[in-house]
PDB file of N, CA and C in Angstrom:
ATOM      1  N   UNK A   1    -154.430 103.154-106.207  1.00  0.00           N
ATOM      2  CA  UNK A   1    -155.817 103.538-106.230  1.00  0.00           C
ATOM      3  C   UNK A   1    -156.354 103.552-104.811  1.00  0.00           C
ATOM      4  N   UNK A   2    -157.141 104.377-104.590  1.00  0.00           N
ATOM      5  CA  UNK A   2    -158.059 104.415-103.334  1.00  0.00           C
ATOM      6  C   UNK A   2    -158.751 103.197-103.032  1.00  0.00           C
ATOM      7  N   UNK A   3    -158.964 103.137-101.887  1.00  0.00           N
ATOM      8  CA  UNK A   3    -160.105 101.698-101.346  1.00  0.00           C
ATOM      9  C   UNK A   3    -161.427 101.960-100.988  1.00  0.00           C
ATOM     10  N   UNK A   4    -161.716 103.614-101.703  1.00  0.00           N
ATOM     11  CA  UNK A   4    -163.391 103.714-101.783  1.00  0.00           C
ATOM     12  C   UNK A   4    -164.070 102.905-103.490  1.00  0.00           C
ATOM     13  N   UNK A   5    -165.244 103.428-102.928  1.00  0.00           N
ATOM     14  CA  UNK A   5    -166.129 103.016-104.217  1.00  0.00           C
ATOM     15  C   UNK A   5    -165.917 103.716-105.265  1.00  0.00           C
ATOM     16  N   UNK A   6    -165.822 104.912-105.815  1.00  0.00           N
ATOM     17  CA  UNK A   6    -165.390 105.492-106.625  1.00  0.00           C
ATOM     18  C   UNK A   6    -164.336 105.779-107.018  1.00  0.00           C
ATOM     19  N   UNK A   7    -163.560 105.785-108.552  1.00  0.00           N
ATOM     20  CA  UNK A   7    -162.380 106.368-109.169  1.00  0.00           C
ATOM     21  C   UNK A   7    -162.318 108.036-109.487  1.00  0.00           C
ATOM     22  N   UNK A   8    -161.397 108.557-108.773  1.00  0.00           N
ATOM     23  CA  UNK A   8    -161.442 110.096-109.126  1.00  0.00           C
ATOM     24  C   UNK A   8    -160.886 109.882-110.797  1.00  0.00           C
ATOM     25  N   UNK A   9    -160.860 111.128-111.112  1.00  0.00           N
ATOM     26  CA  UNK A   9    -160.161 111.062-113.056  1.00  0.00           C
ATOM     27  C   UNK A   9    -158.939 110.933-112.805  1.00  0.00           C
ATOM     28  N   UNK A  10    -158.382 111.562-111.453  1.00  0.00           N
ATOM     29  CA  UNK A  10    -156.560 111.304-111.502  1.00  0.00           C
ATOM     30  C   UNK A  10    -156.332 109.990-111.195  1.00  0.00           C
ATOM     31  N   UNK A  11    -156.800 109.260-110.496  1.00  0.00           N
ATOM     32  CA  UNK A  11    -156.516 107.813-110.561  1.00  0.00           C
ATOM     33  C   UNK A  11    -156.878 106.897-111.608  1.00  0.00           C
ATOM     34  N   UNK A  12    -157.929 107.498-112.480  1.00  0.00           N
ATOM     35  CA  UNK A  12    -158.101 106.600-113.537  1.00  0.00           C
ATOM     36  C   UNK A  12    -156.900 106.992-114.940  1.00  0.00           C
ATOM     37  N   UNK A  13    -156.352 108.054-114.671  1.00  0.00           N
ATOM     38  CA  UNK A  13    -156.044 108.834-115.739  1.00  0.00           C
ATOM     39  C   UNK A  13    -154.100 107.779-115.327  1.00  0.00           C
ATOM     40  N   UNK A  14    -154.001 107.775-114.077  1.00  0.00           N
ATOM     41  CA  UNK A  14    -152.609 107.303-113.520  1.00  0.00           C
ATOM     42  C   UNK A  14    -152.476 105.496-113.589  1.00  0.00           C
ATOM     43  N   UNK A  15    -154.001 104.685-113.825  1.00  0.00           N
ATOM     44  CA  UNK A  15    -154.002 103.241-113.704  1.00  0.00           C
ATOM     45  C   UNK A  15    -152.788 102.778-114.859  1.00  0.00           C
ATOM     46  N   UNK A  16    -152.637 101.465-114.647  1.00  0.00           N
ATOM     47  CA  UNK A  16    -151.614 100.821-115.091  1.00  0.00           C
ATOM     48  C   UNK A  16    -151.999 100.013-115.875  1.00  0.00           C
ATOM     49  N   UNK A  17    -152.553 100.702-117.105  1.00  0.00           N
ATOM     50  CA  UNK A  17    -153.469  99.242-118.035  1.00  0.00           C
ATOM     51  C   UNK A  17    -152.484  97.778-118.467  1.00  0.00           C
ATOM     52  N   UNK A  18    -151.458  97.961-118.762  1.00  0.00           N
ATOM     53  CA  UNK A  18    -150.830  97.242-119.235  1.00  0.00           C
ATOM     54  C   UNK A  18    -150.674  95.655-118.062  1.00  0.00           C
ATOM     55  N   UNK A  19    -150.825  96.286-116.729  1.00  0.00           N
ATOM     56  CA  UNK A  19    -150.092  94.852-115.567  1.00  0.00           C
ATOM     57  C   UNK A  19    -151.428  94.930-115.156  1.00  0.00           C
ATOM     58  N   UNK A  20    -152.656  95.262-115.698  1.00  0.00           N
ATOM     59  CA  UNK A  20    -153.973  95.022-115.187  1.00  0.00           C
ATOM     60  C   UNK A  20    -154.394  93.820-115.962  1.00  0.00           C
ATOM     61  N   UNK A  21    -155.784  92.647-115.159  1.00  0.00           N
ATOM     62  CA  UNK A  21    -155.830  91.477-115.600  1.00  0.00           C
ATOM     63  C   UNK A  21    -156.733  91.742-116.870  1.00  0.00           C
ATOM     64  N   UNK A  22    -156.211  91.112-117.763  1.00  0.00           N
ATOM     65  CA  UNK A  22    -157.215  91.601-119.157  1.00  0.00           C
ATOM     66  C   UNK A  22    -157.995  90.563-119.477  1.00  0.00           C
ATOM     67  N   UNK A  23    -159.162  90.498-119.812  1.00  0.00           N
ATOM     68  CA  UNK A  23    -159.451  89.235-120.232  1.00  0.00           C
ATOM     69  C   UNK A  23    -160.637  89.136-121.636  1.00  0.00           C
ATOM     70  N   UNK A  24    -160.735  88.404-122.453  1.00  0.00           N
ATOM     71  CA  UNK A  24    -161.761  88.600-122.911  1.00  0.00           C
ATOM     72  C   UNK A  24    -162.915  87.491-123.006  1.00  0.00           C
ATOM     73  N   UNK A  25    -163.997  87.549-124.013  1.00  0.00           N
ATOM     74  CA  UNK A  25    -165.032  86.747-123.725  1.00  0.00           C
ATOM     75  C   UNK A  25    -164.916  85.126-123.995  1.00  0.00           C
ATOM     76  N   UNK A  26    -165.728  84.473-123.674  1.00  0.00           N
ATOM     77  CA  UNK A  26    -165.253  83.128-123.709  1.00  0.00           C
ATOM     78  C   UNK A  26    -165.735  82.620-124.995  1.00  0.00           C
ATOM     79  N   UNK A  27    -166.401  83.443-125.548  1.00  0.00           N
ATOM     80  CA  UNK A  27    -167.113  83.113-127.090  1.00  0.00           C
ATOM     81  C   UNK A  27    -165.832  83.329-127.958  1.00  0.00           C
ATOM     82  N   UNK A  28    -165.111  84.088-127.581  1.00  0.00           N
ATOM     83  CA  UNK A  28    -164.026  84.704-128.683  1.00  0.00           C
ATOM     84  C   UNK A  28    -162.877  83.163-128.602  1.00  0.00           C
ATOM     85  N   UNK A  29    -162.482  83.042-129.941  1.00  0.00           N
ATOM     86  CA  UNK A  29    -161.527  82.367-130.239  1.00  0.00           C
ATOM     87  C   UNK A  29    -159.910  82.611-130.539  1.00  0.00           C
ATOM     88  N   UNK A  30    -158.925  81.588-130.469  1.00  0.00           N
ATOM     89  CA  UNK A  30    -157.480  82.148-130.269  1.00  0.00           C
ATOM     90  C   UNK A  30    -157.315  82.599-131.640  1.00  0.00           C
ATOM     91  N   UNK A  31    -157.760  82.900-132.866  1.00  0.00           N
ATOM     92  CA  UNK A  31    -157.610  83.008-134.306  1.00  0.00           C
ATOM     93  C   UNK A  31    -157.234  84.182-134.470  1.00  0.00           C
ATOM     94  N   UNK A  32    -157.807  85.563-133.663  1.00  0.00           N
ATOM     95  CA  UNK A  32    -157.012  87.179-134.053  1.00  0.00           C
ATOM     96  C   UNK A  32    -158.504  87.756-134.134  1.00  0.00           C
ATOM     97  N   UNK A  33    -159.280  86.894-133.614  1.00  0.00           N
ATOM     98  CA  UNK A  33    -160.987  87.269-134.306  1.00  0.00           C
ATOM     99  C   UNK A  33    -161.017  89.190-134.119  1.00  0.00           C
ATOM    100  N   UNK A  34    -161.964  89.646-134.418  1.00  0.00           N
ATOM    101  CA  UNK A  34    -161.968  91.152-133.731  1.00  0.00           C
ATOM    102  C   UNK A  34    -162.781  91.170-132.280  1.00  0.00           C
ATOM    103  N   UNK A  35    -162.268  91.270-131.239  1.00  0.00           N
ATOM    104  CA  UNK A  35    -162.645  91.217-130.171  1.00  0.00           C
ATOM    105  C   UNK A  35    -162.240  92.338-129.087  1.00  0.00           C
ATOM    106  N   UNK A  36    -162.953  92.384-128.259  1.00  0.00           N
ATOM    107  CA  UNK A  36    -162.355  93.648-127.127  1.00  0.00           C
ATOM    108  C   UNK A  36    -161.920  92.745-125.779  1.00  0.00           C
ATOM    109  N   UNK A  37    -161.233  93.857-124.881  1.00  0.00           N
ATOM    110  CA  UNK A  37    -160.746  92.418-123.131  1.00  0.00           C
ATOM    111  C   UNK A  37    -161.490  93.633-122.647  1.00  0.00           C
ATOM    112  N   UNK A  38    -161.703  93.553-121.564  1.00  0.00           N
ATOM    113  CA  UNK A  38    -161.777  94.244-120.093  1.00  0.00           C
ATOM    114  C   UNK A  38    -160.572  94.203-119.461  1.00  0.00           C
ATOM    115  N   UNK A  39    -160.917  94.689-118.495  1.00  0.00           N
ATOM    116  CA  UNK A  39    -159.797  94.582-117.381  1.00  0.00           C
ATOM    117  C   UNK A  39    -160.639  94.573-116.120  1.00  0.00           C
ATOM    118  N   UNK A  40    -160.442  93.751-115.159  1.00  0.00           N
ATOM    119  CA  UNK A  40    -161.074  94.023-113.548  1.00  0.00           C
ATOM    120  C   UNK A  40    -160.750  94.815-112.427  1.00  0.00           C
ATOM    121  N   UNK A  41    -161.185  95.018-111.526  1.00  0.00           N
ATOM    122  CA  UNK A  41    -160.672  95.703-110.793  1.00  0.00           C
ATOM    123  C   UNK A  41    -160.379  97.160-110.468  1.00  0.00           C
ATOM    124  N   UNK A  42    -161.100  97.993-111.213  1.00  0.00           N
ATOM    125  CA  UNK A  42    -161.445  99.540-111.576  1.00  0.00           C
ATOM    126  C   UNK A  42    -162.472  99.868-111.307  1.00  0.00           C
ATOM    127  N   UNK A  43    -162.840  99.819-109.435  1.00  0.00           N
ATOM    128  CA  UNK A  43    -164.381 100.593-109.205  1.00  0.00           C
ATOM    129  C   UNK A  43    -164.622 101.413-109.859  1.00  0.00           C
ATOM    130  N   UNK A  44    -166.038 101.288-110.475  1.00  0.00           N
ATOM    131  CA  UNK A  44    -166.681 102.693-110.825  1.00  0.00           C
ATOM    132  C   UNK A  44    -166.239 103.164-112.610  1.00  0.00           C
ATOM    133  N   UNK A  45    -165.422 101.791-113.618  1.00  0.00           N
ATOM    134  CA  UNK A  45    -165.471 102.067-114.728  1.00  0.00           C
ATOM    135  C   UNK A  45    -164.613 100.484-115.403  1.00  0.00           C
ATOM    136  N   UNK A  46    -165.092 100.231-116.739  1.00  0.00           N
ATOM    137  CA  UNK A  46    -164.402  99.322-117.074  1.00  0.00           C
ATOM    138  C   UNK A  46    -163.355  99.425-117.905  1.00  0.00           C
ATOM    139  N   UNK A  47    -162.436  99.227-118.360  1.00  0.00           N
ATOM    140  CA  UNK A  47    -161.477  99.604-118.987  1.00  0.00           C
ATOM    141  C   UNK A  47    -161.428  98.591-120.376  1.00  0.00           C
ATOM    142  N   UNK A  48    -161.313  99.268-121.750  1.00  0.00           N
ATOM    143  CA  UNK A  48    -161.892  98.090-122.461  1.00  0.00           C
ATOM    144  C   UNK A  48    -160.796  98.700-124.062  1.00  0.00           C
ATOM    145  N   UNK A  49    -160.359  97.723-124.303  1.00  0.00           N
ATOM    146  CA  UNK A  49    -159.180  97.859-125.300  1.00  0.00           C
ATOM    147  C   UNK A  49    -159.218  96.819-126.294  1.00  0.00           C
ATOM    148  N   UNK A  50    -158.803  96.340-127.353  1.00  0.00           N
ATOM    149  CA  UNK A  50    -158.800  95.965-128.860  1.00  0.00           C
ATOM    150  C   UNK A  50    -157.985  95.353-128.475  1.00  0.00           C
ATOM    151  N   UNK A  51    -158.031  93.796-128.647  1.00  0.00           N
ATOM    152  CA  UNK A  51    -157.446  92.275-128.416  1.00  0.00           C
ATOM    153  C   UNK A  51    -156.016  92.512-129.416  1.00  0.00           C
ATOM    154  N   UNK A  52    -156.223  92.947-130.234  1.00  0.00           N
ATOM    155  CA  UNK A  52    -155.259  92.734-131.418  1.00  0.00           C
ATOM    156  C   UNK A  52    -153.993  93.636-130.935  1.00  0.00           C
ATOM    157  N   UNK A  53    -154.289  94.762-130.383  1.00  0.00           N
ATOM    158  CA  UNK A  53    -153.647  96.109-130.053  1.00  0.00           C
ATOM    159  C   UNK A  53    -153.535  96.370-128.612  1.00  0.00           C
ATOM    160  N   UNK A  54    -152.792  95.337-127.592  1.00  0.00           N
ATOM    161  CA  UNK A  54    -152.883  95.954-126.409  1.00  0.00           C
ATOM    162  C   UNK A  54    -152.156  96.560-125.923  1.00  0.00           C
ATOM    163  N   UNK A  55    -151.381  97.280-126.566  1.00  0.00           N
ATOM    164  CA  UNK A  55    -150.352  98.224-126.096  1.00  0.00           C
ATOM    165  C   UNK A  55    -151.038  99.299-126.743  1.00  0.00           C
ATOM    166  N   UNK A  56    -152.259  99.129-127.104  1.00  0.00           N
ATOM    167  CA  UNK A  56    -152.974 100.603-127.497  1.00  0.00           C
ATOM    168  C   UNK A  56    -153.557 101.283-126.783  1.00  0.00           C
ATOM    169  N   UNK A  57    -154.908 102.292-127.617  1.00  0.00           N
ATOM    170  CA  UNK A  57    -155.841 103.019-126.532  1.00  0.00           C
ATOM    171  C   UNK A  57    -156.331 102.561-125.599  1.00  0.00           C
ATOM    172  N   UNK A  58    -156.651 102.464-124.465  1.00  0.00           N
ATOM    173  CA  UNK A  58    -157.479 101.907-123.846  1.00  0.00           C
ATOM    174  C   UNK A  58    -158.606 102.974-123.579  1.00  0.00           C
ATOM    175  N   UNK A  59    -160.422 102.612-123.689  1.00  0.00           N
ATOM    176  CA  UNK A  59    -161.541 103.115-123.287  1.00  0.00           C
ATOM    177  C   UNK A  59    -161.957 102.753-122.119  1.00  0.00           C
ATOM    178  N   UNK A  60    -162.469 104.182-121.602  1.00  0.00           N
ATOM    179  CA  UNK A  60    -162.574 103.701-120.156  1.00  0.00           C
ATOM    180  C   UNK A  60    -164.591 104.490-120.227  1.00  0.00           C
ATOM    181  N   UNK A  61    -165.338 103.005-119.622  1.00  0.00           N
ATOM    182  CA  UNK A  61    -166.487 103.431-119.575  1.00  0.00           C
ATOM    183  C   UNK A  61    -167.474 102.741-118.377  1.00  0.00           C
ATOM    184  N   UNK A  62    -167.967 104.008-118.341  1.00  0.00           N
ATOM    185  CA  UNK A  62    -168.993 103.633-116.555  1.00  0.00           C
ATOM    186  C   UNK A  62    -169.105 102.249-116.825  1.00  0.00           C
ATOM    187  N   UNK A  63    -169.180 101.654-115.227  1.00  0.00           N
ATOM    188  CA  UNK A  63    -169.723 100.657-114.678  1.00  0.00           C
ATOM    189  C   UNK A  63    -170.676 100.464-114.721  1.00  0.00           C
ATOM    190  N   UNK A  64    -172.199 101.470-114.639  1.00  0.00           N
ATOM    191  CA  UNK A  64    -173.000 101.391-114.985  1.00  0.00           C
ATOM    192  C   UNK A  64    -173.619 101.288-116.813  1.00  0.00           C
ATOM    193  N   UNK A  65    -173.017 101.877-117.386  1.00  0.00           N
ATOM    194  CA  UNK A  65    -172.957 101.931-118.934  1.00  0.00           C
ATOM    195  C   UNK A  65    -172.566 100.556-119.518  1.00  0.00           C
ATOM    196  N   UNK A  66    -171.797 100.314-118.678  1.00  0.00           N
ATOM    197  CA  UNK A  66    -171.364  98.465-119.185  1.00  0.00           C
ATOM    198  C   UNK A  66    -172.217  97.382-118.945  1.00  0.00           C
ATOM    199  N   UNK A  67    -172.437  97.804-117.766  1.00  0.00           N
ATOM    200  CA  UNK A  67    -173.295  96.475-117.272  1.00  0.00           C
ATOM    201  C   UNK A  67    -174.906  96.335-118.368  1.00  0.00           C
ATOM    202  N   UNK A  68    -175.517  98.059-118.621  1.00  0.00           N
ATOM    203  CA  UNK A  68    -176.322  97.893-119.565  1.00  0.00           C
ATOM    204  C   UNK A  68    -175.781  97.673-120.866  1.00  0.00           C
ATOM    205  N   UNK A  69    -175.014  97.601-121.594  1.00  0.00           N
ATOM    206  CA  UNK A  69    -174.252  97.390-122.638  1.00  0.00           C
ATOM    207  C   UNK A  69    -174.712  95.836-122.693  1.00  0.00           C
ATOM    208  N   UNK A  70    -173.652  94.964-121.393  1.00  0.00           N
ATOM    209  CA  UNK A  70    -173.741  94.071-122.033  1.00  0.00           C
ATOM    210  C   UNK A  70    -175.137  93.183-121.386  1.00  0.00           C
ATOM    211  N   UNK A  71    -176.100  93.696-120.788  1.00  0.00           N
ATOM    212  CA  UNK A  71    -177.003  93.120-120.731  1.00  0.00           C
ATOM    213  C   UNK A  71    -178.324  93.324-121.546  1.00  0.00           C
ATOM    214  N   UNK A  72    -177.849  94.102-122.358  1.00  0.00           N
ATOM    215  CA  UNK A  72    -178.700  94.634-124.082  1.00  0.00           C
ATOM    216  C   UNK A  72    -178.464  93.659-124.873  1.00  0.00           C
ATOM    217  N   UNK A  73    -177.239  92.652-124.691  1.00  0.00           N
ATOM    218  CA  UNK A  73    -176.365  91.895-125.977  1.00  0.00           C
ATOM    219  C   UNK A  73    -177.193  90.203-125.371  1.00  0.00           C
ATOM    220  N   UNK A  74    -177.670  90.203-123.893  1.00  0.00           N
ATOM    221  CA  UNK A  74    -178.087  88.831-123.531  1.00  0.00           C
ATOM    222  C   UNK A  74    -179.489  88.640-123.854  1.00  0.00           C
TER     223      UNK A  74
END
């Protein structure tokens, strides 16, 4: 990836979801609950995939769109 502020689509389209740090919320429990991770480290979008399924789809959505997302939920 580039070391500007922004992700072009070919670098987001080429990221490596799988060896990226995933994490999810600290509310969520080890039980299988239904939960989503992030991933860090993707100027300019968050990368956000189904706890249960991580060798699945991954959604990729603005940085800005997230941050209001989850500051709608506080």
């Amino acid at each position: 990836m580039s070391s500007g502020s922004a992700v072009t689509n070919h670098e987001v389209l080429q990221g490596n979801w799988r060896a990226a740090p995933w994490r999810s919320s600290s509310y969520s429990n080890q039980e299988g609950g239904d939960c989503v991770e992030v991933a860090d480290g993707f100027p300019g979008v968050v990368p956000v995939r189904d706890s249960k399924v991580p060798g699945g789809p991954v959604v990729l959505v603005s940085a800005a769109s997230w941050s209001a997302f989850v500051g709608g939920l506080k």
